[in-house]
C-alpha atoms as a PDB file:
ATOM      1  CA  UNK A   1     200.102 -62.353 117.840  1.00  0.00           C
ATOM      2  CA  UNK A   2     197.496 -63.335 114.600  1.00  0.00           C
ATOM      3  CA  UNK A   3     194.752 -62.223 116.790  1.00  0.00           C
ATOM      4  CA  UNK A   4     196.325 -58.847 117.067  1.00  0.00           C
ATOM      5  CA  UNK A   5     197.802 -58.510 113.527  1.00  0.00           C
ATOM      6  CA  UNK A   6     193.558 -59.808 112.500  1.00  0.00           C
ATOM      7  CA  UNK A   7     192.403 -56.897 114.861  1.00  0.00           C
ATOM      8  CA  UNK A   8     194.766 -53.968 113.559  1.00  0.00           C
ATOM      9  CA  UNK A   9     193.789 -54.879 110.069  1.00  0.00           C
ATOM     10  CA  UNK A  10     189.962 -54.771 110.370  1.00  0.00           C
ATOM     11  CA  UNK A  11     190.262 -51.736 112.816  1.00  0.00           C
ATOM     12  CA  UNK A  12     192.239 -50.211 110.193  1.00  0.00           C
ATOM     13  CA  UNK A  13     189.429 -51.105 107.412  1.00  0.00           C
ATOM     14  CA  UNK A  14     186.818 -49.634 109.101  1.00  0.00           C
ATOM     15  CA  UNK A  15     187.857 -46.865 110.700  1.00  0.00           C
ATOM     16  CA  UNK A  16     189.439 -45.272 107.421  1.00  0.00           C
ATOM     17  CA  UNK A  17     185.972 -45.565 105.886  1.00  0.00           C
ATOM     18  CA  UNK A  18     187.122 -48.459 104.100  1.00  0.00           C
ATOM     19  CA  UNK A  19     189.919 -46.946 101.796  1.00  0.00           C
ATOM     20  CA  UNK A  20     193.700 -49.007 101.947  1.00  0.00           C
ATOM     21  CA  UNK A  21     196.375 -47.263 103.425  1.00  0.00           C
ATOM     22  CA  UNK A  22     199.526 -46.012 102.378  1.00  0.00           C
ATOM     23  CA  UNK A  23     203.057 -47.020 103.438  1.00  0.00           C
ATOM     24  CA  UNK A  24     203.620 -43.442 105.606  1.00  0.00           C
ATOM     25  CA  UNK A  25     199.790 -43.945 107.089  1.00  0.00           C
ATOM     26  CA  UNK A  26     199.930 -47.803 107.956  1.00  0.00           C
ATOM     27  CA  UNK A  27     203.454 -46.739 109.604  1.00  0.00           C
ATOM     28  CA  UNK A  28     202.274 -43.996 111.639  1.00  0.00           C
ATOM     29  CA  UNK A  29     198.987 -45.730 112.938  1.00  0.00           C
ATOM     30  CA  UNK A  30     201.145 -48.990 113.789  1.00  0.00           C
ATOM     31  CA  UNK A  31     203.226 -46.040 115.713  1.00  0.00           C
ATOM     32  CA  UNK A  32     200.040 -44.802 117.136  1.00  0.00           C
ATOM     33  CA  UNK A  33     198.386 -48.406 118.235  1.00  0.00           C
ATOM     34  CA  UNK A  34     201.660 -49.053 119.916  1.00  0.00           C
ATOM     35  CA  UNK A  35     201.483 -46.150 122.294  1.00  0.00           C
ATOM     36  CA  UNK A  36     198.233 -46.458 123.490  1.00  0.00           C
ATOM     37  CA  UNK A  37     198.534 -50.095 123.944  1.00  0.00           C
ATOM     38  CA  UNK A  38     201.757 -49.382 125.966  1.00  0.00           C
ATOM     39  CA  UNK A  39     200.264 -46.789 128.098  1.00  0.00           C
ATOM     40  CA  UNK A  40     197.304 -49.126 128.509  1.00  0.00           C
ATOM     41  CA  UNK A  41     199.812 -51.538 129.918  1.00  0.00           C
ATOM     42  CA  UNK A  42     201.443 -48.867 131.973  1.00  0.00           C
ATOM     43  CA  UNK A  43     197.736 -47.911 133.657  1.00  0.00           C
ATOM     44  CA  UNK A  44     197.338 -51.448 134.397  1.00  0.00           C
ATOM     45  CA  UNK A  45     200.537 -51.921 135.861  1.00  0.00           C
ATOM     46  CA  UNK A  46     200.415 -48.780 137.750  1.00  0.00           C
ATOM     47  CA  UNK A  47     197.079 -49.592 139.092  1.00  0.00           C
ATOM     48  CA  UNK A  48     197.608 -52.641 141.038  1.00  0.00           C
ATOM     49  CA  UNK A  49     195.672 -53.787 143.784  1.00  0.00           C
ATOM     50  CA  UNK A  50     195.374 -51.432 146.729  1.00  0.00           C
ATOM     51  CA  UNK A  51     195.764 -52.787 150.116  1.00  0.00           C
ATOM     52  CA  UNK A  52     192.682 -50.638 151.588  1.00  0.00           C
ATOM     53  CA  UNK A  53     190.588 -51.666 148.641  1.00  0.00           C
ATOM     54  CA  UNK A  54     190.928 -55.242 149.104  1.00  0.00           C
ATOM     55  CA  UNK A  55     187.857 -57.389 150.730  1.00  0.00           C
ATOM     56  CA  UNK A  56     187.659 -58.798 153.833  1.00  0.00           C
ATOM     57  CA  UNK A  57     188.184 -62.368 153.858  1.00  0.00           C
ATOM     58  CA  UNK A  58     187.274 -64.364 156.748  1.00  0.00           C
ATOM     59  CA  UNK A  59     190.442 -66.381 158.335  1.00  0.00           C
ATOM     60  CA  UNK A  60     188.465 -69.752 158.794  1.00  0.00           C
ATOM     61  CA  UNK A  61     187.593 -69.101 154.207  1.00  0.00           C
ATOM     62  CA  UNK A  62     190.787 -68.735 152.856  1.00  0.00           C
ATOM     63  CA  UNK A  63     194.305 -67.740 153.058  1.00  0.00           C
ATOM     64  CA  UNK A  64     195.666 -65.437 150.813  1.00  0.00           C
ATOM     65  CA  UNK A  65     199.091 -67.154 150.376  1.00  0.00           C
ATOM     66  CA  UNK A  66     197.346 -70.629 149.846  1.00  0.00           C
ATOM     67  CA  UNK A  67     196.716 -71.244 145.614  1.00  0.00           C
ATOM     68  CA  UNK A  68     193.288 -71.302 144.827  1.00  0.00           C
ATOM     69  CA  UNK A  69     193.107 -74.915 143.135  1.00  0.00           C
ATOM     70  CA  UNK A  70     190.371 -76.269 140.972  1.00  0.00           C
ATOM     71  CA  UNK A  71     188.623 -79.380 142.794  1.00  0.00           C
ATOM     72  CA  UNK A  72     189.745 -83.193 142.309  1.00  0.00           C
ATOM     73  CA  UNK A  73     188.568 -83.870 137.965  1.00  0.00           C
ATOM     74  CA  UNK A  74     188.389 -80.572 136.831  1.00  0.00           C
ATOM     75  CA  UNK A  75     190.870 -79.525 134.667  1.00  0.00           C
ATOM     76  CA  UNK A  76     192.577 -76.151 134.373  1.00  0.00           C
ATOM     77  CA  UNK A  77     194.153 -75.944 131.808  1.00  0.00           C
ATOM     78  CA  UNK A  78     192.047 -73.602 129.335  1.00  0.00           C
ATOM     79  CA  UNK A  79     193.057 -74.991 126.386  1.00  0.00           C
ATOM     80  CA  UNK A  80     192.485 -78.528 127.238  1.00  0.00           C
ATOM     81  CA  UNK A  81     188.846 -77.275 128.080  1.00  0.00           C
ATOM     82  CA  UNK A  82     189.033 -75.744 124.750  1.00  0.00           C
ATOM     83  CA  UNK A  83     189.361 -79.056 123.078  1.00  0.00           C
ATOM     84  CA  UNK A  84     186.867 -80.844 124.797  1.00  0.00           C
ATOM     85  CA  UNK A  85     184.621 -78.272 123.677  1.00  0.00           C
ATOM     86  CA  UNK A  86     185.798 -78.751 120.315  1.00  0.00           C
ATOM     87  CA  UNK A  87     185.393 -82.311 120.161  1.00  0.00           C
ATOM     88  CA  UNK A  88     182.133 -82.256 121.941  1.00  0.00           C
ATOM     89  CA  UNK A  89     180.547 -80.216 118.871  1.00  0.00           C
ATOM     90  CA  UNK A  90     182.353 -81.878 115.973  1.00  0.00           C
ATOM     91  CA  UNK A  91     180.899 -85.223 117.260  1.00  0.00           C
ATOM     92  CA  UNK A  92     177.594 -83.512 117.453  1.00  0.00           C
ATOM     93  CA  UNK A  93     177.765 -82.392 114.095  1.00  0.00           C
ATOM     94  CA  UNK A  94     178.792 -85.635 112.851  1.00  0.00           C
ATOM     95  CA  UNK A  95     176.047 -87.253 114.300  1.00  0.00           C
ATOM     96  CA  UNK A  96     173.843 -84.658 112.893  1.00  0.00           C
ATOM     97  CA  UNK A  97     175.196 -84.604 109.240  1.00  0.00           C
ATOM     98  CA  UNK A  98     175.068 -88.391 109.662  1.00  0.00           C
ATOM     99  CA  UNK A  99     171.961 -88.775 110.965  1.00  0.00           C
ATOM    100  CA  UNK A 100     170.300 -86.130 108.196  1.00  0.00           C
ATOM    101  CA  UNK A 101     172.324 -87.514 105.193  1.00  0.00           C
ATOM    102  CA  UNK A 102     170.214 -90.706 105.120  1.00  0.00           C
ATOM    103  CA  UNK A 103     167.804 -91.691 102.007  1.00  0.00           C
ATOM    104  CA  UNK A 104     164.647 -90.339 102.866  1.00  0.00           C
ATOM    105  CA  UNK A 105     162.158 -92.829 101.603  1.00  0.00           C
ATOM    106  CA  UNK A 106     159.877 -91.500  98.965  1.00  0.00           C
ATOM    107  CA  UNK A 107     156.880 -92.967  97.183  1.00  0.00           C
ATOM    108  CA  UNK A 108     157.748 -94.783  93.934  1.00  0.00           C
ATOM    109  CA  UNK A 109     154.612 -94.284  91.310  1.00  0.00           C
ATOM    110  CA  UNK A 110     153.172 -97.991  90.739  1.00  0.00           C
ATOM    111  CA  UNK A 111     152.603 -98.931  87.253  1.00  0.00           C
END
C-alpha cells in the first residue's frame, strides 16, 4: 500500500510538470487512478486463460492438477529469499568497510 501511495505521489510530481496540486485536483486524479486501475483489474480478470490457447503438455511431463513444487532445499517463500539476499550483501559490505577502514601504513620522515 506505501509502494502505491510512493508511486501516485511521484507520478503526480512529474506529470504536472512539477507544480503541487490542489485539494479539488489531487481528489479528482485519485478518482481518475482508481478507475483505470479497476478496469485494469477487470481486463485481467476478464481475460483469463483460454482453453484453446493453452500448450500442449505431454502426459508422461506433468499434470495439470499436480502443484508445481520447488525441489528438496530450495525455499519458496519470496521473502525469505529476500532476506538472504539482504544478509548476503550487508555481510559483504561489512567485510568491505572492514577490510578498507584499516590504517594504511605510511612513511614516517626520519630525523
Amino acid at each position: 500500500m506505501a509502494t502505491r501511495q510512493f508511486v501516485r505521489s511521484v507520478f503526480r510530481r512529474f506529470s504536472t510538470g512539477g507544480k503541487v496540486l490542489g485539494e479539488e485536483e489531487k481528489a479528482a486524479e485519485n478518482v481518475y487512478i482508481k478507475k483505470t486501475e479497476r478496469e485494469k483489474l477487470e481486463k485481467l480478470a476478464n481475460k483469463g486463460p483460454k482453453p484453446e490457447e493453452t500448450p500442449a503438455v505431454n502426459v508422461g511431463e506433468a499434470k495439470a492438477s499436480e502443484p508445481i513444487t520447488p525441489p528438496k532445499g530450495v525455499s519458496s517463500d519470496i521473502h525469505r529469499n529476500y532476506a538472504v539476499v539482504a544478509g548476503a550483501v550487508t555481510a559483504l559490505s561489512a567485510f568491505g568497510w572492514y577490510y578498507l577502514s584499516k590504517d594504511k601504513k605510511t612513511e614516517e620522515p626520519l630525523d
